[in-house]
N, C-alpha and C. Protein backbone atom coordinates (compact mmCIF):
# COMPACT_ATOMS: atom_id res chain seq x y z
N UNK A 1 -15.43 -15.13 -48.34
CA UNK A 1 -14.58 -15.60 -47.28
C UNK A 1 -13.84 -14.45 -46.61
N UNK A 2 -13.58 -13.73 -47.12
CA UNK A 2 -12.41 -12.33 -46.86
C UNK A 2 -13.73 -11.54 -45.69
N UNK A 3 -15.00 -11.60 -45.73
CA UNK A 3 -15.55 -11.17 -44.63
C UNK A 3 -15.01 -11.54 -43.20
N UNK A 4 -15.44 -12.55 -43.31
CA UNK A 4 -15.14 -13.22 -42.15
C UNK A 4 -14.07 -13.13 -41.51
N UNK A 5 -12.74 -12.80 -42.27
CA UNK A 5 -11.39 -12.56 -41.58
C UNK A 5 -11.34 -11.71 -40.43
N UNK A 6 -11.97 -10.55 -40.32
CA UNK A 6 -12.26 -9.85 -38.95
C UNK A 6 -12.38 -10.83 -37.90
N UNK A 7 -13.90 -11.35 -38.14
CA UNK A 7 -14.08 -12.07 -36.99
C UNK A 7 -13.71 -13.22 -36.60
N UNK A 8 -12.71 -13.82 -37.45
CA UNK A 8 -11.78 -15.13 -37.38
C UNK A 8 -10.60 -14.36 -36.34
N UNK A 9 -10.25 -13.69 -36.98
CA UNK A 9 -9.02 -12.74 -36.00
C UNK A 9 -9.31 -12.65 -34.61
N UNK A 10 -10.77 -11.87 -34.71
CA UNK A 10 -11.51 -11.65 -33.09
C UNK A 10 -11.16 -12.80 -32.25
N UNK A 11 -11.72 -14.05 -32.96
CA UNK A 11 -12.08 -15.34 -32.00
C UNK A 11 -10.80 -15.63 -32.03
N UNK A 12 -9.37 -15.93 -32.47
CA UNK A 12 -8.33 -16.16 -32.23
C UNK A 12 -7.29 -15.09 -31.30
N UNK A 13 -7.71 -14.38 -31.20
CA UNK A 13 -7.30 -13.14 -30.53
C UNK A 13 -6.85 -13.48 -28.94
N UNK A 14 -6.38 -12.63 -27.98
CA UNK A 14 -6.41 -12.79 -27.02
C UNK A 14 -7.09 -11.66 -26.10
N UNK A 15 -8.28 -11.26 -26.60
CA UNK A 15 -9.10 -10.54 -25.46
C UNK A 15 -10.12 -11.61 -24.65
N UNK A 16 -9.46 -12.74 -25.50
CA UNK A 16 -11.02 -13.28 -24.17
C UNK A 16 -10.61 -13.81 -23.01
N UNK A 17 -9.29 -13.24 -22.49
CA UNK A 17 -9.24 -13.61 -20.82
C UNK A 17 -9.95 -12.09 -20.35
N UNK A 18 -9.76 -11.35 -21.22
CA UNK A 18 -10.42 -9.58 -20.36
C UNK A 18 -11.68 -10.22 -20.78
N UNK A 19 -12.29 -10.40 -21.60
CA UNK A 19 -14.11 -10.57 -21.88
C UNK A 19 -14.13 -11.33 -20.55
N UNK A 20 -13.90 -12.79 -20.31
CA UNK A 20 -14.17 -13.36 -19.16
C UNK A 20 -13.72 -12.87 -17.82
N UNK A 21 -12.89 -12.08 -17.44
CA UNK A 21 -12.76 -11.42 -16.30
C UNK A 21 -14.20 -9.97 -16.62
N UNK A 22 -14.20 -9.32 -17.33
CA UNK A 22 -15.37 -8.71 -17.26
C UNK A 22 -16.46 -9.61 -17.46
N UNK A 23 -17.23 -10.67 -17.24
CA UNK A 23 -18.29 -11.20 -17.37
C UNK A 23 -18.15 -12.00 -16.11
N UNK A 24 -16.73 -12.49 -15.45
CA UNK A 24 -16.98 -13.01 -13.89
C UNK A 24 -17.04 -11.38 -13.22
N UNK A 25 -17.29 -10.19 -13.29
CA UNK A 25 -17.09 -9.27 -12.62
C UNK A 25 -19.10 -8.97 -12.55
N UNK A 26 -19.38 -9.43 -13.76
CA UNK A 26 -21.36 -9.03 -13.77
C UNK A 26 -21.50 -9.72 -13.07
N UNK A 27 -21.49 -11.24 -12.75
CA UNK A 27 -21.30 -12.34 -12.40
C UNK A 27 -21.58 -11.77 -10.78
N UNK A 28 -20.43 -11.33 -10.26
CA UNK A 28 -20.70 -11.46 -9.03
C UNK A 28 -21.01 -10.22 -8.80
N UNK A 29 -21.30 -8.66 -9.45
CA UNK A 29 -22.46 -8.07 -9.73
C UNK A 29 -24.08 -8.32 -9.10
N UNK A 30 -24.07 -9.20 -10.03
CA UNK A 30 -25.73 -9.92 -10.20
C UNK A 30 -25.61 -10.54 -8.48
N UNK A 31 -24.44 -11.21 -8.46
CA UNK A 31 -25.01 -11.92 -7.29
C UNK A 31 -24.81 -11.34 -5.75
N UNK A 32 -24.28 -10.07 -5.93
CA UNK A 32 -24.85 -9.10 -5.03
C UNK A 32 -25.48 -8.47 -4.74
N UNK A 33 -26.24 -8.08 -6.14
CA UNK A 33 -27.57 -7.28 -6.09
C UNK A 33 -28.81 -8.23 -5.75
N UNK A 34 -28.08 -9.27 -6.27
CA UNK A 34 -29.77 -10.48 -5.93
C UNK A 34 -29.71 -10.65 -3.96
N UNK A 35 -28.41 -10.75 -3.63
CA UNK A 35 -28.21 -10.70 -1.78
C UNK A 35 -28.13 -12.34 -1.47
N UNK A 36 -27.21 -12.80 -2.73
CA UNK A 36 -27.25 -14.44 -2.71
C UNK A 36 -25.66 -14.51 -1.98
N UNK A 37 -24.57 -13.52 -2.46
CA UNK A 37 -23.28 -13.92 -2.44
C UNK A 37 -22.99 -13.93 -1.11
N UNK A 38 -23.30 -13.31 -0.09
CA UNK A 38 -23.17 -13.39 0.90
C UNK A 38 -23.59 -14.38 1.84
N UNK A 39 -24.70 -15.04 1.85
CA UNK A 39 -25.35 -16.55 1.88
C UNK A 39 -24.52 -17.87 1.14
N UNK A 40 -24.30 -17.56 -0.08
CA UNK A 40 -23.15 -18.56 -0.49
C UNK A 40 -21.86 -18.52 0.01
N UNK A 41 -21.47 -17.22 0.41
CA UNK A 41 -19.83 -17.40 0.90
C UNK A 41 -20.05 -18.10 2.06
N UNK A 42 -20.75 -17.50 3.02
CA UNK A 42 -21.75 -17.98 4.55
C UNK A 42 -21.25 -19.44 4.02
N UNK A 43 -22.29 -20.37 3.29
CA UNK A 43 -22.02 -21.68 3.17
C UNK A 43 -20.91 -22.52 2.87
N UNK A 44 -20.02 -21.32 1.82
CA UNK A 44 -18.87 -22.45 1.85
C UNK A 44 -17.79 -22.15 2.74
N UNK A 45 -17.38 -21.25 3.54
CA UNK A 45 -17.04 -21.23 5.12
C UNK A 45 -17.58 -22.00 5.62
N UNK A 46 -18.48 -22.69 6.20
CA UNK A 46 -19.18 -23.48 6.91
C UNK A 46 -18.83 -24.56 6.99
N UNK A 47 -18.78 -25.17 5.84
CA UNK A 47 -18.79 -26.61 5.18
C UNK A 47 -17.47 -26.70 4.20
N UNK A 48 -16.72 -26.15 4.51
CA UNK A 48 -15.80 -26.27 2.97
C UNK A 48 -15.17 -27.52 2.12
N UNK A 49 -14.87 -28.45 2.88
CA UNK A 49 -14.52 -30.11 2.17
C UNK A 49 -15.86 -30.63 1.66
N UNK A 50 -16.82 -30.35 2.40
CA UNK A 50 -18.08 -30.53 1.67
C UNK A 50 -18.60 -30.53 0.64
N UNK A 51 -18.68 -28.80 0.32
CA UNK A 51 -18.71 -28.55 -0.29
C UNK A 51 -17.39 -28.12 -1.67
N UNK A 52 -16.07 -28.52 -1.38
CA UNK A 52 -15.37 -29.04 -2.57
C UNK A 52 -15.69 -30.59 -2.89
N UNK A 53 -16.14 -31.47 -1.96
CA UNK A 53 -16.15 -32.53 -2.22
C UNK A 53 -17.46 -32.61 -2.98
N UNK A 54 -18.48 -32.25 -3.05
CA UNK A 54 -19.96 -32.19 -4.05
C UNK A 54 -19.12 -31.31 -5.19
N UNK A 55 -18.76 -30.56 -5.27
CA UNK A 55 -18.29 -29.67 -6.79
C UNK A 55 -17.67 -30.73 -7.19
N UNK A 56 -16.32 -31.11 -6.84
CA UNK A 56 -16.00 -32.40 -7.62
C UNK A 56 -16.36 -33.65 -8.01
N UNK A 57 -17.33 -33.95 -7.09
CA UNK A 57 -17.79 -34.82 -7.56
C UNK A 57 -19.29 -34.76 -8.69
N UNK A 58 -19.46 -33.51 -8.57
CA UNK A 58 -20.31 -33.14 -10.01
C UNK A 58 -19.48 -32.82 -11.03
N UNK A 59 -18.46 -32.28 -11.25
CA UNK A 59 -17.41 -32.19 -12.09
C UNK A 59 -17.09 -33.55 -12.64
N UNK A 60 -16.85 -34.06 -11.58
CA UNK A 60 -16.57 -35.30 -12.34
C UNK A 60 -17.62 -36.20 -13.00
N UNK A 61 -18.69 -36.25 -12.53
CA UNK A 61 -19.96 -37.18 -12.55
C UNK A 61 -20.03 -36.18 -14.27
N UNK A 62 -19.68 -34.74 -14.16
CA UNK A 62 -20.62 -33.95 -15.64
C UNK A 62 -19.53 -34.52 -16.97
N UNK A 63 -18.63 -34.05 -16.74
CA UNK A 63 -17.20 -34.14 -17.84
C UNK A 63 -17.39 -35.42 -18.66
N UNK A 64 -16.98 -36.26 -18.36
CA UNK A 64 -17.00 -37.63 -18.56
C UNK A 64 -18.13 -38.08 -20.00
N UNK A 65 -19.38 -38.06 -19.80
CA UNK A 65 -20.77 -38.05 -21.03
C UNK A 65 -20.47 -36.94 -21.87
N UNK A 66 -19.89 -35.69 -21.29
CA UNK A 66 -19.61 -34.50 -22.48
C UNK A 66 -18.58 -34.79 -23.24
N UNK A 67 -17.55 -35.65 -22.82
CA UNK A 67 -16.61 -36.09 -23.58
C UNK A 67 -17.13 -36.58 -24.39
N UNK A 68 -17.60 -37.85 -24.04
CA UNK A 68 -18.01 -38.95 -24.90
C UNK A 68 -19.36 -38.28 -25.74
N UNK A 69 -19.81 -37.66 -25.62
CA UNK A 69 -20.99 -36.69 -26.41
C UNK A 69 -20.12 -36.44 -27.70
N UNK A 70 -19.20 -35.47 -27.22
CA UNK A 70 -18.90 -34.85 -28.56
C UNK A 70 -17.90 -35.57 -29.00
N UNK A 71 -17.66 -36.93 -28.55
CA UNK A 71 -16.70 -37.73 -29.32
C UNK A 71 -17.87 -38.73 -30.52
N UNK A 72 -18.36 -39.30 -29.71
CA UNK A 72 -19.48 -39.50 -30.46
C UNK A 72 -20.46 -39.09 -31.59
N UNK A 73 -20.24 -37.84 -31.63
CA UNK A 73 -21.20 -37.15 -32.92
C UNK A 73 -22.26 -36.41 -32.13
N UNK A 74 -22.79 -36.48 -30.90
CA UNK A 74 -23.37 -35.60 -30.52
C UNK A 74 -23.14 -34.31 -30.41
N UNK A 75 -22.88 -33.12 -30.86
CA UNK A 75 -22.33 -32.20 -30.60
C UNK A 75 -22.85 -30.88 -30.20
N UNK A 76 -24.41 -31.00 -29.83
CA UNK A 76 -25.04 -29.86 -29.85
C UNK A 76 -25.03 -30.15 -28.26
N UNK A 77 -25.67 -31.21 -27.71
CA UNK A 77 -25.93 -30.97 -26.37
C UNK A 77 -24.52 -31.46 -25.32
N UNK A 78 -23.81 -31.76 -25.78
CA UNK A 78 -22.22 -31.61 -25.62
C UNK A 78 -21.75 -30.19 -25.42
N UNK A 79 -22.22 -29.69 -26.55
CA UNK A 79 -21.96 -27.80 -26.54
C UNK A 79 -22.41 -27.45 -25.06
N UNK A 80 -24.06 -28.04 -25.56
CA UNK A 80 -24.55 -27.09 -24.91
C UNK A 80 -24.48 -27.47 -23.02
N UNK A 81 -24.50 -28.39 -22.89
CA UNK A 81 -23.78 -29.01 -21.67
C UNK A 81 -22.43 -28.03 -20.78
N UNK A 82 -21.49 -28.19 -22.17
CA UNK A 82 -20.15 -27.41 -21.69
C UNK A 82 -20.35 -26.17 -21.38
N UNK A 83 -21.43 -25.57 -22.38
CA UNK A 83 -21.72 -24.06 -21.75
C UNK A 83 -22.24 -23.92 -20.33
N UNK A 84 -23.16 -24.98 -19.75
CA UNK A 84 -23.85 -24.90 -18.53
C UNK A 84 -22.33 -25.23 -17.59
N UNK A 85 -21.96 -26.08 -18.24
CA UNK A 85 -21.04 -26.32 -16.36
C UNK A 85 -19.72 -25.08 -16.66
N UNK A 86 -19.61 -24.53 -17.93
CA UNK A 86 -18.98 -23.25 -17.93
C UNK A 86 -19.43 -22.06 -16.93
N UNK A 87 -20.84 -21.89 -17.18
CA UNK A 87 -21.83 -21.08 -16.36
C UNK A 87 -21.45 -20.99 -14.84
N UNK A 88 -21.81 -22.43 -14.56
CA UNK A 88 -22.06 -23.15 -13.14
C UNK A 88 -20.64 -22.86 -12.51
N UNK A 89 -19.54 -23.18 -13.04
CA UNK A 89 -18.00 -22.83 -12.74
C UNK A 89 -18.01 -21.52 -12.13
N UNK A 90 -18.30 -20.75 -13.45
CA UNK A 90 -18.02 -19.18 -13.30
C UNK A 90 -18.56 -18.73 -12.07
N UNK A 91 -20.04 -19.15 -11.94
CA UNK A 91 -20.49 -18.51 -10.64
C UNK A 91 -20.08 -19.13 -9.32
N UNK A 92 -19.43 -20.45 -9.40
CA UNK A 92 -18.73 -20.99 -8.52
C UNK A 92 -17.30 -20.08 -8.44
N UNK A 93 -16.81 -19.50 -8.95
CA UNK A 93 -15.69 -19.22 -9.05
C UNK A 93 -15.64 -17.72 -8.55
N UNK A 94 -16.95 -17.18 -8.93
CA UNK A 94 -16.86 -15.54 -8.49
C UNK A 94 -16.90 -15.92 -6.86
N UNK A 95 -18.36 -16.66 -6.29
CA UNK A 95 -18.22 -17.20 -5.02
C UNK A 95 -17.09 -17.13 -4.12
N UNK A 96 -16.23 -18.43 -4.95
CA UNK A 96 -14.59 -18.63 -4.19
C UNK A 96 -13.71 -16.82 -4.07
N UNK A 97 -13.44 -16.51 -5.23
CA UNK A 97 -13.17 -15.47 -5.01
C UNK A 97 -13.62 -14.59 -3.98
N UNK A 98 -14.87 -14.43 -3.91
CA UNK A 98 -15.46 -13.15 -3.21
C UNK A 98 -15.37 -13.66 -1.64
N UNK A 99 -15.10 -14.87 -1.57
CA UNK A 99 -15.00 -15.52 0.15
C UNK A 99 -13.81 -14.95 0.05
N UNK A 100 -13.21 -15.65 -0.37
CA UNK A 100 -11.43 -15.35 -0.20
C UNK A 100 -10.95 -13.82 0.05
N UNK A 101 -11.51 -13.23 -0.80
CA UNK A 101 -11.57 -11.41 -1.05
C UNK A 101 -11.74 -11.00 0.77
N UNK A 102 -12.78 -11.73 0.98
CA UNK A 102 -13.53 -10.81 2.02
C UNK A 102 -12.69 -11.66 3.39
N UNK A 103 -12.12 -12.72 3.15
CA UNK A 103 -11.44 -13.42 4.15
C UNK A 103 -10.22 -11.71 4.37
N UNK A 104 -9.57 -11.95 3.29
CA UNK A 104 -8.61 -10.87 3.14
C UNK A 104 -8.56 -9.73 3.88
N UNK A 105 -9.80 -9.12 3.09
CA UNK A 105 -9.95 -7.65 3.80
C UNK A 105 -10.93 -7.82 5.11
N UNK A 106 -11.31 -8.63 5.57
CA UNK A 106 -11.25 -8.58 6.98
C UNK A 106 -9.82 -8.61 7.87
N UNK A 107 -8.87 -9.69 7.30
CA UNK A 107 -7.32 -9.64 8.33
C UNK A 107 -7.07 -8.08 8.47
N UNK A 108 -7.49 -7.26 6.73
CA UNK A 108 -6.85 -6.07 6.56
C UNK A 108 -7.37 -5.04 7.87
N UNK A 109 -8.25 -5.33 8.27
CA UNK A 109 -9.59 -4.68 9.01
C UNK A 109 -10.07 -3.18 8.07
N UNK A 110 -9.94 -3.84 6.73
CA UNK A 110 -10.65 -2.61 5.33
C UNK A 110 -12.49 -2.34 5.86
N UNK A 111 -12.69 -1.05 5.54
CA UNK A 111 -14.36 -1.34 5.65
C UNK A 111 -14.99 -2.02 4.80
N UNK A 112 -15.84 -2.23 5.00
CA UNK A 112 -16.92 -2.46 3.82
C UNK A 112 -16.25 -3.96 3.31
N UNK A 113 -16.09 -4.57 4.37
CA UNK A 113 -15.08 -6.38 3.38
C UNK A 113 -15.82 -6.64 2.58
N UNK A 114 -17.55 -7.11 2.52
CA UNK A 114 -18.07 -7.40 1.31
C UNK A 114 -17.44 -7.25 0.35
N UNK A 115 -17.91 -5.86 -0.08
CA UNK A 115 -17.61 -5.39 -1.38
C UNK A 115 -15.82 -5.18 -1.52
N UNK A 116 -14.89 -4.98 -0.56
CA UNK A 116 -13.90 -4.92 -1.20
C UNK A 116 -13.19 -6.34 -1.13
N UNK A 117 -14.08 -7.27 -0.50
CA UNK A 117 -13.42 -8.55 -0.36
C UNK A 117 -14.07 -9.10 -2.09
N UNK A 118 -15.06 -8.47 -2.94
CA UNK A 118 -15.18 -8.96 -4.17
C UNK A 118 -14.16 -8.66 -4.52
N UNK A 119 -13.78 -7.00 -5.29
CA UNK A 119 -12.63 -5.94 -5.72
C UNK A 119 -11.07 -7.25 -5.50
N UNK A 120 -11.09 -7.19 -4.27
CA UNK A 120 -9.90 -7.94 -4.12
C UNK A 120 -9.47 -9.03 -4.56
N UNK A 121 -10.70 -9.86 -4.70
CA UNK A 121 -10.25 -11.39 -5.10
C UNK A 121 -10.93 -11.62 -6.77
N UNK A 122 -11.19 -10.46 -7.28
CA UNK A 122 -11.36 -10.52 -8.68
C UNK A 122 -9.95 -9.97 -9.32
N UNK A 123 -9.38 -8.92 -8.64
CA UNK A 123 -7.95 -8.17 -8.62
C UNK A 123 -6.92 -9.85 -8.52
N UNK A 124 -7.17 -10.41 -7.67
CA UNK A 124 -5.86 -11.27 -7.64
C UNK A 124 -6.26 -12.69 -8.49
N UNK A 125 -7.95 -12.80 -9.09
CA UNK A 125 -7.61 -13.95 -9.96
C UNK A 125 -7.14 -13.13 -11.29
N UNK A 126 -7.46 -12.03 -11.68
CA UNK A 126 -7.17 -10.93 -12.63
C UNK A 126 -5.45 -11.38 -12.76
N UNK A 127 -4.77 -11.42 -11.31
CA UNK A 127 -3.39 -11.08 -11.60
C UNK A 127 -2.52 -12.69 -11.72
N UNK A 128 -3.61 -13.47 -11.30
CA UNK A 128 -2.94 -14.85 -11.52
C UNK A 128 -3.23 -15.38 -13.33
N UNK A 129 -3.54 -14.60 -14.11
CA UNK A 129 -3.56 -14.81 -15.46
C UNK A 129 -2.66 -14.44 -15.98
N UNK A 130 -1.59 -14.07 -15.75
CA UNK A 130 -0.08 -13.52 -16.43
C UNK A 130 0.45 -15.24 -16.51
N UNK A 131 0.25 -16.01 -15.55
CA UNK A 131 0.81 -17.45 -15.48
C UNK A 131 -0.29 -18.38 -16.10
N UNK A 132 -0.37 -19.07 -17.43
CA UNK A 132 -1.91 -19.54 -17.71
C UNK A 132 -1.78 -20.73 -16.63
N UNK A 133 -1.22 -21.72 -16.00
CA UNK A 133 -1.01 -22.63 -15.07
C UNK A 133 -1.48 -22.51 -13.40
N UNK A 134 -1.47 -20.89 -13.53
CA UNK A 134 -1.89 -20.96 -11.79
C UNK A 134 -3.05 -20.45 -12.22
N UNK A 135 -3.55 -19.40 -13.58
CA UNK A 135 -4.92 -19.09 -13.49
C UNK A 135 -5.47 -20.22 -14.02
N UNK A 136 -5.36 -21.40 -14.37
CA UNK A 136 -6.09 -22.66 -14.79
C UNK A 136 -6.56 -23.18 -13.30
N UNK A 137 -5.12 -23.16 -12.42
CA UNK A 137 -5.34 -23.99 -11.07
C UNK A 137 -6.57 -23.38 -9.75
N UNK A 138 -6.61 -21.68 -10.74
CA UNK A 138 -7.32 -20.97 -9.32
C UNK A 138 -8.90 -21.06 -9.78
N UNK A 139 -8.92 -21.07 -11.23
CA UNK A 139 -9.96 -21.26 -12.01
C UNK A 139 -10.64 -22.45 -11.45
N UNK A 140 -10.08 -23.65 -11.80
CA UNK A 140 -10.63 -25.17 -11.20
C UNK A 140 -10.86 -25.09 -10.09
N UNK A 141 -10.58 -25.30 -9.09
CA UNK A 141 -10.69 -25.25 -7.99
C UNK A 141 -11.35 -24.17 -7.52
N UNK A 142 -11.02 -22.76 -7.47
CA UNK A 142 -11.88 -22.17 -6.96
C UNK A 142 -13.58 -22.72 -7.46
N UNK A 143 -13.46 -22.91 -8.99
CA UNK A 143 -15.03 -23.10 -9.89
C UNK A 143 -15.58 -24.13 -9.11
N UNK A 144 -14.82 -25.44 -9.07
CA UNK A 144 -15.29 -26.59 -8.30
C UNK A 144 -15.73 -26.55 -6.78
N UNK A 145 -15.15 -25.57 -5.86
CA UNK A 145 -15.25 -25.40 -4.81
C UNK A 145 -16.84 -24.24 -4.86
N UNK A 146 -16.50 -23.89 -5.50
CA UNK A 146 -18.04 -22.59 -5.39
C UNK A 146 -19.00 -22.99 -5.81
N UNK A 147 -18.67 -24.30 -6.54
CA UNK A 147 -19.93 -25.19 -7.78
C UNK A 147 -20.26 -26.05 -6.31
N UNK A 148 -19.69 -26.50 -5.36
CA UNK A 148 -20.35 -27.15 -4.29
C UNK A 148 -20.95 -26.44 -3.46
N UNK A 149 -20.54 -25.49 -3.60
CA UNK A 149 -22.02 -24.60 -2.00
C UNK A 149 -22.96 -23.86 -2.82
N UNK A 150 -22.72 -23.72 -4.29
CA UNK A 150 -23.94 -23.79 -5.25
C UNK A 150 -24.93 -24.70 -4.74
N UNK A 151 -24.68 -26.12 -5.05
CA UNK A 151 -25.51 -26.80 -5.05
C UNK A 151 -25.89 -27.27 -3.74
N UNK A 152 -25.30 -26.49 -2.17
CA UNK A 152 -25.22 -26.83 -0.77
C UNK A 152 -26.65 -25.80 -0.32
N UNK A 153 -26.49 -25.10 -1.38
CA UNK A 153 -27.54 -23.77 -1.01
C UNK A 153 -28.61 -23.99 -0.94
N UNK A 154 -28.89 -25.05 -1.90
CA UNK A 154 -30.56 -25.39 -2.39
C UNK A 154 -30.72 -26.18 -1.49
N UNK A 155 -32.26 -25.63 -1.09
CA UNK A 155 -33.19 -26.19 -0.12
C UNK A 155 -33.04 -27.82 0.55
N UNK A 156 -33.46 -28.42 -1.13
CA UNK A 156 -33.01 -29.91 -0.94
C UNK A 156 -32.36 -30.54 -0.51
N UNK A 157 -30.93 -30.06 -0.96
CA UNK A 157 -29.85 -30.80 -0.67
C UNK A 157 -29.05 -30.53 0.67
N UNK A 158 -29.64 -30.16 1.40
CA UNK A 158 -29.44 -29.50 2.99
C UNK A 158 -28.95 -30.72 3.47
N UNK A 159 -28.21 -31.33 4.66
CA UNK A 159 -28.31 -32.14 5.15
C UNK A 159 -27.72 -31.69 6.98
């Protein structure tokens, strides 16, 4: 048992708001190098009640069975559920950010807004975690709002 105390410590610890701010930072990384983030911000400018109104209402439509999953005794695909709309959030959330960022440093007239409109709005969800209440509120919402022009993007669901 005395092994394990390390990594009991680890997981009770408080580095995992820095682990998750460094993993929303690959996050929208990846989704600049792929040449998606800029097409997604594109969309949720466009459409924005829209597309908060589809994030929430997949939020809501997902939550609900995961509850009852792992209230129930199901607990693996409950897990594994929570990990996906964890996923789906996050990259909704780098999204929101990186619009917002680049909303920013355009007023600023900064070069390069892309990239410092990421910098910026990873910097200010970074700084709304001193309060766990407003980084919960920027978290949700931004996640839910970026989780709808996620799913605004795909081909299909065009309207």
């Amino acid at each position: 048992m005395s092994a394990f105390q390390p990594l009991l410590a680890w997981l009770g610890g408080a580095a995992w708001t820095q682990i998750y701010v460094a993993a929303l930072g690959a996050i929208t990384l990846l989704l600049f190098l792929s040449g998606v983030a800029t097409r997604l911000a594109r969309r949720q400018r466009h459409a924005p009640v829209r597309t908060f109104a589809i994030g929430a209402l997949v939020v809501g439509v997902v939550v609900p069975p995961l509850v009852l999953g792992s209230v129930s005794g199901f607990l693996v695909p409950a897990f594994a559920g929570g990990v996906l709309l964890l996923l789906a959030m996050s990259v909704g959330l780098s999204v929101s950010l990186q619009d917002a960022g680049r909303t920013v440093a355009r007023a600023l007239r900064l070069p390069q807004a892309d990239v410092l409109g990421a910098v910026l709005g990873l910097a200010a969800f970074a700084a709304t975690l001193g309060v766990p209440a407003l980084g919960f509120a920027v978290w949700a919402l931004g996640g839910v709002w970026g989780t709808g022009a996620l799913l605004l993007a795909r081909p299909g669901l065009r309207t």
